[in-house]
Protein backbone atom coordinates (compact mmCIF):
# COMPACT_ATOMS: atom_id res chain seq x y z
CA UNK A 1 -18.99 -25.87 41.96
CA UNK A 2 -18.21 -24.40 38.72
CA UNK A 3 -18.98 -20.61 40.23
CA UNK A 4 -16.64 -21.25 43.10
CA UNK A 5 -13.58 -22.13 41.02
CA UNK A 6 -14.20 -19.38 38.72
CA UNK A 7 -14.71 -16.88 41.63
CA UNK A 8 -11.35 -17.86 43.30
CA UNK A 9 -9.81 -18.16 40.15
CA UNK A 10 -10.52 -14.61 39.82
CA UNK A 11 -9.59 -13.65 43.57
CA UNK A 12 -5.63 -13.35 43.17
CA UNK A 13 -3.97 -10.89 44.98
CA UNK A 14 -3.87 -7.64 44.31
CA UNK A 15 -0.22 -7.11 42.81
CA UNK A 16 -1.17 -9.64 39.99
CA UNK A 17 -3.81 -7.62 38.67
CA UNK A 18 -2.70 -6.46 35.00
CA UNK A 19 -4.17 -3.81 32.91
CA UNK A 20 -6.54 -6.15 30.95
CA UNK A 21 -8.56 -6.78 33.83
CA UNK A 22 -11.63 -5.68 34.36
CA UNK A 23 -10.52 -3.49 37.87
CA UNK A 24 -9.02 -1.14 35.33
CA UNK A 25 -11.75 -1.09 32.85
CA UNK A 26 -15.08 0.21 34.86
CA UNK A 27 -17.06 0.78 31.60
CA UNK A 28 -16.07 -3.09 30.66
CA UNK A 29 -19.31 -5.00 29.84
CA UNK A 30 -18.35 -6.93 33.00
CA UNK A 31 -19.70 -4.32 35.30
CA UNK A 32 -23.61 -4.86 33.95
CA UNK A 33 -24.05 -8.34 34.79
CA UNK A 34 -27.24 -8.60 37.42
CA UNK A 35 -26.70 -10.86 40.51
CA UNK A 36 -28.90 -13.42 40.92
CA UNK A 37 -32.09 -12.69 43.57
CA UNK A 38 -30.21 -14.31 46.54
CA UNK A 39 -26.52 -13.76 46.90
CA UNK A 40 -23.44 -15.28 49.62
CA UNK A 41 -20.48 -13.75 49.93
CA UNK A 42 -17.72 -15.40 51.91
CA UNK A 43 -15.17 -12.62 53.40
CA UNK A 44 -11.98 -13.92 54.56
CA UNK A 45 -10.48 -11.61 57.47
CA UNK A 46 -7.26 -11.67 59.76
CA UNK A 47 -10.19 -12.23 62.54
CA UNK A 48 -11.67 -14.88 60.70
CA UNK A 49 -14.12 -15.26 57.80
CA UNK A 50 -18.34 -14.25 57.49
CA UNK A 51 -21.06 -14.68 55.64
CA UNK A 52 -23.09 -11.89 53.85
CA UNK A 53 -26.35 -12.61 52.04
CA UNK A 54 -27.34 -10.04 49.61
CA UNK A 55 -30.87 -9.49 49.09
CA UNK A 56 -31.03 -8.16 45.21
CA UNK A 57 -34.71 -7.38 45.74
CA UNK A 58 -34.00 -4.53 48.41
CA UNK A 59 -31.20 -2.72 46.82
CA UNK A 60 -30.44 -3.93 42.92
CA UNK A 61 -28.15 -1.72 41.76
CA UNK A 62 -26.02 -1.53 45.06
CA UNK A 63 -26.81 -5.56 44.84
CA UNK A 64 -24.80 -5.85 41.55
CA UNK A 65 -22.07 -3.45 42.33
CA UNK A 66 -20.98 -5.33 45.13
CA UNK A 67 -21.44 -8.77 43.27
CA UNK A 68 -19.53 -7.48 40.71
CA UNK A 69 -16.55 -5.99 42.94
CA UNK A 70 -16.45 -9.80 44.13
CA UNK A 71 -16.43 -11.54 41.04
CA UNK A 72 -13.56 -9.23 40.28
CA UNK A 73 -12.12 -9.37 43.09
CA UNK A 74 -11.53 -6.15 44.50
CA UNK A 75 -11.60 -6.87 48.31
CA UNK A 76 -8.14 -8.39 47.83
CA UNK A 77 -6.27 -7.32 50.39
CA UNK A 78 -7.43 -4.06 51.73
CA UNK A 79 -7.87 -3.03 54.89
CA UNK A 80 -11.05 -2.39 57.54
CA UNK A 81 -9.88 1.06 57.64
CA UNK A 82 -12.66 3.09 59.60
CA UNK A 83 -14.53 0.78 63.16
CA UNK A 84 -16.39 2.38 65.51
CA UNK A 85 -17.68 0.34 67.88
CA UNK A 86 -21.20 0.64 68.15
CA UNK A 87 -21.86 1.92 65.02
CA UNK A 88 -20.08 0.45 62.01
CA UNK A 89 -17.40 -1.28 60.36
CA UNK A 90 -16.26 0.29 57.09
CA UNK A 91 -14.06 -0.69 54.46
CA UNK A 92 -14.02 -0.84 50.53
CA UNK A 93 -11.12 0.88 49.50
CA UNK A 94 -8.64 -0.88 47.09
CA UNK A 95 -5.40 -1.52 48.73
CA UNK A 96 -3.56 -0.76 45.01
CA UNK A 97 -3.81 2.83 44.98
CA UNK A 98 -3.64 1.93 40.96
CA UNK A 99 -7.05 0.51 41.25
CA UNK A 100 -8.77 2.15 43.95
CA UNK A 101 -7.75 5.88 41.95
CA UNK A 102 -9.97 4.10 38.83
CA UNK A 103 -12.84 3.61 41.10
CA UNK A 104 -12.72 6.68 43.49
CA UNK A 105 -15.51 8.56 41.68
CA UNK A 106 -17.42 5.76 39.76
CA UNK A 107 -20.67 6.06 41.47
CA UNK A 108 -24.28 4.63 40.96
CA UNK A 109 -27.59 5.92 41.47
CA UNK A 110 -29.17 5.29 44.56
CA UNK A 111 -31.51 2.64 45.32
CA UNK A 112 -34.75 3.26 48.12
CA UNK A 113 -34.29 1.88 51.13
CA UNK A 114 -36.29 -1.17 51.18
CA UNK A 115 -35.04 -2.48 54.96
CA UNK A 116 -33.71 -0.68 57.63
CA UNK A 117 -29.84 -0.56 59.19
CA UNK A 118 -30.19 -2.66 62.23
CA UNK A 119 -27.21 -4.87 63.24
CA UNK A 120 -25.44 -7.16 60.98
CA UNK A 121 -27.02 -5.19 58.15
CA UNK A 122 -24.43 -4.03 55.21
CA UNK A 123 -24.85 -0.66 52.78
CA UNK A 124 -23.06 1.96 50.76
CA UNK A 125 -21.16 4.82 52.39
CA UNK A 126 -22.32 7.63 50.15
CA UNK A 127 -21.70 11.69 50.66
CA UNK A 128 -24.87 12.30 49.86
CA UNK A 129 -27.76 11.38 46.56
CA UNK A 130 -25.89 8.91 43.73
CA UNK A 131 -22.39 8.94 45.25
CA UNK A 132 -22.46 5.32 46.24
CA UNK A 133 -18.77 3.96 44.99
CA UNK A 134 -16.98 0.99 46.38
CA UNK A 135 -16.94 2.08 50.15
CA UNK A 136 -19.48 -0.31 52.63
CA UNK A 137 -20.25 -0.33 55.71
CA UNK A 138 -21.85 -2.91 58.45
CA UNK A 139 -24.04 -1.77 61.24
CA UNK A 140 -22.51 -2.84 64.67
CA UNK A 141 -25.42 -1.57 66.59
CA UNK A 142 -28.91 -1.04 65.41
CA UNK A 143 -28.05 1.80 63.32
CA UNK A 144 -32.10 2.58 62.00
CA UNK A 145 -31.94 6.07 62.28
CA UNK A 146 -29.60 6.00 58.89
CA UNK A 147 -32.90 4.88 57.26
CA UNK A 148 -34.28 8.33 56.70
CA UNK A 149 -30.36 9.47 55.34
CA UNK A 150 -31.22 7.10 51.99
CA UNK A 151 -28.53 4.65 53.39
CA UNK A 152 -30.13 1.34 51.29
CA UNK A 153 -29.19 -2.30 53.26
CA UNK A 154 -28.27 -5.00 50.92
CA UNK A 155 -28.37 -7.86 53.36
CA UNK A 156 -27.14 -9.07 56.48
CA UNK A 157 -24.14 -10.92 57.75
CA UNK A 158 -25.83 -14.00 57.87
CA UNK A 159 -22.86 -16.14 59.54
CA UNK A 160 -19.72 -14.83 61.66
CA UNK A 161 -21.00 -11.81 63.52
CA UNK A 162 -18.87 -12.38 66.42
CA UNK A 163 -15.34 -12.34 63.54
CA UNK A 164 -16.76 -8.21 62.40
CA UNK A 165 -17.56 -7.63 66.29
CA UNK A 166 -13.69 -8.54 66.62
CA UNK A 167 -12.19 -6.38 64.19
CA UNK A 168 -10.04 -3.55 65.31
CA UNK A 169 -11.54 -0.16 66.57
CA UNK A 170 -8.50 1.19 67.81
CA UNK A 171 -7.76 3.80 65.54
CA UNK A 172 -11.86 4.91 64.97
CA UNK A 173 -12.44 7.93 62.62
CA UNK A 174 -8.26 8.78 62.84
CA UNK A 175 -6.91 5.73 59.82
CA UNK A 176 -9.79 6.32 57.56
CA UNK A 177 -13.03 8.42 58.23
CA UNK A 178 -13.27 11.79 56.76
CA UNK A 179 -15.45 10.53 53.45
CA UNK A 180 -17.49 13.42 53.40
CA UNK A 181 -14.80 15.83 54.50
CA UNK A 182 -12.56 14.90 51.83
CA UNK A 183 -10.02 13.40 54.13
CA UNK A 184 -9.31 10.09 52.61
CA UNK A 185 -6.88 11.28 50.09
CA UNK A 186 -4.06 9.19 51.26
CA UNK A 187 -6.14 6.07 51.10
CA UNK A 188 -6.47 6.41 47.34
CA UNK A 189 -3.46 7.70 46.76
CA UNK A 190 -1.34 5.48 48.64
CA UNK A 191 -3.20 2.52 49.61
CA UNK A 192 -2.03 -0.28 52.33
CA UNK A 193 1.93 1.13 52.07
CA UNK A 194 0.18 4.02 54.08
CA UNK A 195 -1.98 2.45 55.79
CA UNK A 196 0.22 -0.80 57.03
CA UNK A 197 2.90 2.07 58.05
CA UNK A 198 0.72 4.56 59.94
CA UNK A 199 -2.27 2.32 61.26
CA UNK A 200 -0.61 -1.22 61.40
CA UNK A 201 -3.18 -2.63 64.15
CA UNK A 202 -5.90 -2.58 61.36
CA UNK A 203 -7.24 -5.75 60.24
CA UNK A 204 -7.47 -7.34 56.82
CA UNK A 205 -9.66 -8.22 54.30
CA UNK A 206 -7.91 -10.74 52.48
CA UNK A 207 -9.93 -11.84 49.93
CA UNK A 208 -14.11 -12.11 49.09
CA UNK A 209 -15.69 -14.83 47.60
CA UNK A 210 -19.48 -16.23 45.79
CA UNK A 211 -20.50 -19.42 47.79
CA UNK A 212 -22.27 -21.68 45.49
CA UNK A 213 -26.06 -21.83 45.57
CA UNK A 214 -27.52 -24.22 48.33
């Protein structure tokens, strides 16, 4: 119980975030702690919440970037701002422009891919070799032939399919695609006042969470 209180604890929303915290301080010593081998994370969404469960063992370092994002709680409030149905379901980007301009460019090295992109599977977006940031993506479809592009699974959405099948596809590449053509400026710079005013169908991620061990 005690790592679900502390999680939450942590997850306030994103205007309450002050300087101290570790969101604005990537080389804090908070950023190295490992996550243990089997990880849940509960994502809470204006469709509905599902489970992910993180596999350390097929992608560590992308396994304790996004267990540390959570602990810190950087999903607060952003936006699912790039669905394609059929392919994927991105998101990732900080709704404080404040916090998402810290973590534009802090990447990690890439990890092998150990299993393959099929549906329900979550990875990095990366531009190409150790660019992998904050940005993730889930595979709508069986999306295998990313495989051979270094795109490195970290588990599956192991509960709640049918909530990321909902979310909203209207706006496909148009609110938020354009990673590796540079064309997500606004996102950074601007955050969900953009967003909310130009795209206002998207859905939100309101807030990510560590379930407790079994």
């Amino acid at each position: 119980m005690r790592i679900l209180v502390c999680t939450f604890v942590a997850l306030a929303t994103v205007s309450t975030v002050t300087a101290a915290d570790p969101l604005h301080q990537p080389d804090s010593k908070f950023w190295t702690k490992k996550a243990p081998p089997i990880v849940r994370i509960r994502f809470e969404t204006s469709q509905g919440s599902f489970t992910v469960e993180l596999r350390r063992e097929w992608a560590p370092l992308g396994t304790d970037r996004l267990y540390n994002l959570v602990r810190a709680g950087f999903f607060a409030d952003s936006r699912f701002y790039r669905v394609r149905p059929g392919f994927i379901a991105q998101f990732g980007i900080a709704g404080n422009p404040d916090i998402a301009q810290v973590w534009r460019s802090r990447a990690i090295r890439d990890d092998p891919p150990k299993a393959s992109n099929t549906r329900g599977r979550i990875a990095f977006a990366m531009t190409g070799p150790d660019t992998r940031t904050t940005q993730l993506f889930i595979s709508l479809a069986d999306n295998s032939r990313l495989d051979k592009e270094g795109f490195a699974p970290l588990g599956e959405v192991v509960e709640g399919m049918d909530v990321v099948d909902r979310i909203y596809s209207g706006y496909g590449e148009e609110s938020g695609g354009g990673m590796r053509a540079g064309k997500q400026a606004k996102l950074f710079e601007e955050g969900n006042p953009y967003l909310d005013r130009e795209y206002p169908k998207l859905d939100k991620l309101l807030r990510a969470g560590i379930l407790p061990k079994r």
